[in-house]
C-alpha atoms as a PDB file:
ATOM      1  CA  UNK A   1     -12.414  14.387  -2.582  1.00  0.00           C
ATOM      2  CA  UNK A   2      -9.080  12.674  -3.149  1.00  0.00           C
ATOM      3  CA  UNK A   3      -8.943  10.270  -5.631  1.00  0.00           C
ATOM      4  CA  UNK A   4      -6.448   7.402  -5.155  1.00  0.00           C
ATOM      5  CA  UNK A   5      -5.495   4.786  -8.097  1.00  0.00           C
ATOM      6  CA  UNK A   6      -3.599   1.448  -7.290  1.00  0.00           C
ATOM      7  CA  UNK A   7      -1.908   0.131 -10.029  1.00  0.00           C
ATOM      8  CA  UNK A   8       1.333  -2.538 -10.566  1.00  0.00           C
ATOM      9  CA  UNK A   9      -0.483  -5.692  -9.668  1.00  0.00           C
ATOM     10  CA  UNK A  10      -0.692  -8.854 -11.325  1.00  0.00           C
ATOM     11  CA  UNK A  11       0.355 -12.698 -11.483  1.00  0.00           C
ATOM     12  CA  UNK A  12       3.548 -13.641 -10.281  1.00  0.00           C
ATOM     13  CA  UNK A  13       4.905 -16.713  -9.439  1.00  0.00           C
ATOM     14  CA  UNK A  14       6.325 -17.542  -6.031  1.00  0.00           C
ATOM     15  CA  UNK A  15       9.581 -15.700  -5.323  1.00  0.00           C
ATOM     16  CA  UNK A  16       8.937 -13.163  -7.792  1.00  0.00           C
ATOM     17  CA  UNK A  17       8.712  -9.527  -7.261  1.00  0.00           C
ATOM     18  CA  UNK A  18       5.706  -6.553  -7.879  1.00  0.00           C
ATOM     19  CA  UNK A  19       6.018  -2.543  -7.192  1.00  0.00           C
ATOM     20  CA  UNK A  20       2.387  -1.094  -6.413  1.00  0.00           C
ATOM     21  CA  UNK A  21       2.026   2.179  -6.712  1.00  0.00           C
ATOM     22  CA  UNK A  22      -0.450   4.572  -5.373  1.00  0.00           C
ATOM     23  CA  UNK A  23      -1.140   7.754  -7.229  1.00  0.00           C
ATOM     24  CA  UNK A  24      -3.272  10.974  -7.176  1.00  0.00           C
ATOM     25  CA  UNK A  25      -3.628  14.164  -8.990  1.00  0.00           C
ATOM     26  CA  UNK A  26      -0.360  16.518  -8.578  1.00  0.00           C
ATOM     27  CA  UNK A  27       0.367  17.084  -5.309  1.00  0.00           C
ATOM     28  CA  UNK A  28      -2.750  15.781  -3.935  1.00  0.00           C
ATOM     29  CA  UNK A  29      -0.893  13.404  -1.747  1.00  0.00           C
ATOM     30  CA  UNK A  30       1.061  16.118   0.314  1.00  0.00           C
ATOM     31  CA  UNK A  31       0.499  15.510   3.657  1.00  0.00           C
ATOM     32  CA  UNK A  32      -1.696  12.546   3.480  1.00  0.00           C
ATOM     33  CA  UNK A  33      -0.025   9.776   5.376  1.00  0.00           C
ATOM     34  CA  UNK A  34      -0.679   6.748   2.875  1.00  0.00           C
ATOM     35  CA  UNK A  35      -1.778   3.073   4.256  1.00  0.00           C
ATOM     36  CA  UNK A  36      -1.480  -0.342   2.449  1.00  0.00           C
ATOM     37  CA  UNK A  37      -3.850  -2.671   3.122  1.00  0.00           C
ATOM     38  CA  UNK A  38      -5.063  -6.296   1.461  1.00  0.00           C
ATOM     39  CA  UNK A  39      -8.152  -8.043   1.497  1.00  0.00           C
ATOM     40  CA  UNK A  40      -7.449 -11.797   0.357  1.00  0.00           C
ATOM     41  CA  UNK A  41     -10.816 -13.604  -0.352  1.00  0.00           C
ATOM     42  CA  UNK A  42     -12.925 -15.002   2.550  1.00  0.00           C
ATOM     43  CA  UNK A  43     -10.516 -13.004   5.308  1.00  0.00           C
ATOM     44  CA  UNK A  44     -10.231  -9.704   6.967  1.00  0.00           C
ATOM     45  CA  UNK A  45      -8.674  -6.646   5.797  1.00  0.00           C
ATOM     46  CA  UNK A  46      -5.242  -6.694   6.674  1.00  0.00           C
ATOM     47  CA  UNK A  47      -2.703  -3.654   7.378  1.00  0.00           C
ATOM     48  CA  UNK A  48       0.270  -3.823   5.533  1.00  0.00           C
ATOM     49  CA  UNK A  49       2.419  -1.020   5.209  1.00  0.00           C
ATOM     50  CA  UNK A  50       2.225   3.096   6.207  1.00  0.00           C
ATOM     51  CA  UNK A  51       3.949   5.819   5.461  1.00  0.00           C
ATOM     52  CA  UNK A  52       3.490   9.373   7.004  1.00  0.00           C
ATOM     53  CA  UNK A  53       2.926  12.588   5.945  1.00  0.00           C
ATOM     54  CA  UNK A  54       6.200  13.684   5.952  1.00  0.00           C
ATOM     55  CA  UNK A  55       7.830  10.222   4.457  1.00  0.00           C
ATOM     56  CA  UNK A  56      10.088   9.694   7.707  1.00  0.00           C
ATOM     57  CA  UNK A  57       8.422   7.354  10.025  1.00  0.00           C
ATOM     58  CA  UNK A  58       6.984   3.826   8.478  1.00  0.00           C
ATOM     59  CA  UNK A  59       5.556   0.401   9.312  1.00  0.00           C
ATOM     60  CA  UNK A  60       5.199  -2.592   7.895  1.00  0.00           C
ATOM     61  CA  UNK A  61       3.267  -5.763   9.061  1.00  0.00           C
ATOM     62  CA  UNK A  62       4.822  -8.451  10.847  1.00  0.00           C
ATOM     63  CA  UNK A  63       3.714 -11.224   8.082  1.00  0.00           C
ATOM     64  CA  UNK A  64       5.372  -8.989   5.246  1.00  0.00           C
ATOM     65  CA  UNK A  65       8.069  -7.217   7.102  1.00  0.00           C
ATOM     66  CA  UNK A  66      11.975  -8.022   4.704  1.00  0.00           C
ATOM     67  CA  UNK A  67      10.217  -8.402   2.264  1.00  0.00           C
ATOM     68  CA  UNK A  68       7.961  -5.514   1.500  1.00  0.00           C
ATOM     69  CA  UNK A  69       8.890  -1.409   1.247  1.00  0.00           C
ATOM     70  CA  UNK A  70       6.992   1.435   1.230  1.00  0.00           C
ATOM     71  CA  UNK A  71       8.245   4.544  -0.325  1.00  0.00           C
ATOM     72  CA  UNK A  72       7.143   8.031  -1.297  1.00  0.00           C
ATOM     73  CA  UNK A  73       7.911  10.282  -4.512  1.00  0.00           C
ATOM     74  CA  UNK A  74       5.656  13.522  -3.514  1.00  0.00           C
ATOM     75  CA  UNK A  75       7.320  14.865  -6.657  1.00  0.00           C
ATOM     76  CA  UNK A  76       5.209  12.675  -8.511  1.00  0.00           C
ATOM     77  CA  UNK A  77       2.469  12.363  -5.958  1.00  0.00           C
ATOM     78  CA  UNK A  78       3.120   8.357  -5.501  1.00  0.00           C
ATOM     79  CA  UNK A  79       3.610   6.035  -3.317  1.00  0.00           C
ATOM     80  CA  UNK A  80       5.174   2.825  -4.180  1.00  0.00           C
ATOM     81  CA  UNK A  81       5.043  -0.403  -2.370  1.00  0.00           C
ATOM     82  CA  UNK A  82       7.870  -2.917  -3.401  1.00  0.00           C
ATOM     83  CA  UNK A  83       6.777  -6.036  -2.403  1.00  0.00           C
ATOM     84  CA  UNK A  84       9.661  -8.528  -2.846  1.00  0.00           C
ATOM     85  CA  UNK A  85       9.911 -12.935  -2.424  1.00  0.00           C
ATOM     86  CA  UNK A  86       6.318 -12.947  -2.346  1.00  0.00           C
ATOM     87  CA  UNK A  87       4.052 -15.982  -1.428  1.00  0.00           C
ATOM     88  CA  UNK A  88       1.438 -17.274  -2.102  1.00  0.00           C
ATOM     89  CA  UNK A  89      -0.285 -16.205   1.055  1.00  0.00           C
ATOM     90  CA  UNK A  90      -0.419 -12.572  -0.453  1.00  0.00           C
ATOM     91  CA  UNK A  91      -2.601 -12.994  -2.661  1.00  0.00           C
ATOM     92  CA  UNK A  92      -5.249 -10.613  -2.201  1.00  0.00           C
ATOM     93  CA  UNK A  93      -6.356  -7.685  -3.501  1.00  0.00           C
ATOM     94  CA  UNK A  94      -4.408  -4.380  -2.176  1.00  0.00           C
ATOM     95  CA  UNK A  95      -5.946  -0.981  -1.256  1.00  0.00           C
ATOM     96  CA  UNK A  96      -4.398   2.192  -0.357  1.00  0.00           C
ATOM     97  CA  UNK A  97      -5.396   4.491   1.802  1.00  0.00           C
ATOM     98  CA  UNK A  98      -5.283   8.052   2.554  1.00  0.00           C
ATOM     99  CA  UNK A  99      -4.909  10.258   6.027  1.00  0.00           C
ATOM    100  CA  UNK A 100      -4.141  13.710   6.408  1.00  0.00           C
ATOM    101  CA  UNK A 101      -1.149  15.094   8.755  1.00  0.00           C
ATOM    102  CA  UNK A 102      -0.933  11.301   9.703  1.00  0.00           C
ATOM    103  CA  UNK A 103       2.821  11.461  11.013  1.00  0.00           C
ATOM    104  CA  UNK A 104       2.862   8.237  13.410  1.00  0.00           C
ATOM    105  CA  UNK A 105       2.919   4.713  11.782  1.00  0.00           C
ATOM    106  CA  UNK A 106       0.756   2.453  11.687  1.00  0.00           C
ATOM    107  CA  UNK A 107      -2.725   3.944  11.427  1.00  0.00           C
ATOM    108  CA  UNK A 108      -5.497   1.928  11.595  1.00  0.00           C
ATOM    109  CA  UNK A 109      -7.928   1.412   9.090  1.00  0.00           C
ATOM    110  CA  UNK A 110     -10.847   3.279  10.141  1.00  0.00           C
ATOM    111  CA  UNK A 111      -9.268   6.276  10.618  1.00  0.00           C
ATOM    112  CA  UNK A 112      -8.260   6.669   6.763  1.00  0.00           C
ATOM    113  CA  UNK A 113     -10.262   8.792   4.612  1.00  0.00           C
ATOM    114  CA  UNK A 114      -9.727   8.309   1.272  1.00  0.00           C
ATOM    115  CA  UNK A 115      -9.590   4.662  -0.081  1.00  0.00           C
ATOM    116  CA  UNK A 116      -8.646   3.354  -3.659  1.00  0.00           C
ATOM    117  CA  UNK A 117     -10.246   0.741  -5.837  1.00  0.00           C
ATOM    118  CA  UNK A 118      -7.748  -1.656  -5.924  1.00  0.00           C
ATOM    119  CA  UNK A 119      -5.459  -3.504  -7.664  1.00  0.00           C
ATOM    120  CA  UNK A 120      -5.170  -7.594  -7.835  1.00  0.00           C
ATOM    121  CA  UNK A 121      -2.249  -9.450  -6.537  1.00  0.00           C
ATOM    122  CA  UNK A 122      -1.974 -13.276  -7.534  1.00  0.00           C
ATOM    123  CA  UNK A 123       0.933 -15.334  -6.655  1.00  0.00           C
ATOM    124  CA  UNK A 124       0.967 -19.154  -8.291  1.00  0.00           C
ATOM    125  CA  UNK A 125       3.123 -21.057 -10.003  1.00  0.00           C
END
């Protein structure tokens, strides 16, 4: 069982910037491929950012893309997501994902095995 942890979220106001990061025990993430996703109240899950197994092929969603990066650190068995200029429209609470030897970006949801618990993002002035 791989356990995943979200943390980094929070309130920020419109414009402002927040760095998720995913973690799991050492090296638990090697060659998992790690999904983003976001669930904003009363609306589907959403896809927002993958990153393979190996850390060189990623995706991000349309509705995020300059303004969000995913990145990897298997050193420290992370994954960050740097989400930059944010709205207000991402709001919502984000949830990573896990999926071994997943090498091509992105990867739907149902195909992920391990899931975190997530971690609240609020953007307001």
């Amino acid at each position: 069982q791989l356990q995943l942890v979200e943390s980094g979220g929070g309130l920020v106001q419109p414009g402002g910037s927040l760095k998720l990061s995913c973690s799991a025990p050492k090296h638990s993430l090697d060659y998992n491929a790690i999904g983003w996703f976001r669930q904003a109240p009363g609306k589907e899950r959403e896809g927002v950012s993958c990153i393979n197994y190996r850390g060189d092929n990623t995706s991000v969603a349309d509705s995020v893309k300059g303004r969000f990066t995913i990145s990897r650190d298997d050193t420290k068995s992370v994954v960050y997501l740097q989400m930059d200029n944010l709205k207000p429209e991402d709001t919502a609470v984000y949830y990573c994902a896990a999926n071994g030897y997943g090498s091509i970006c992105p990867i739907p949801a149902r195909v992920y095995h391990y899931w975190g618990q997530g971690t609240q993002v609020t953007v307001s002035s």
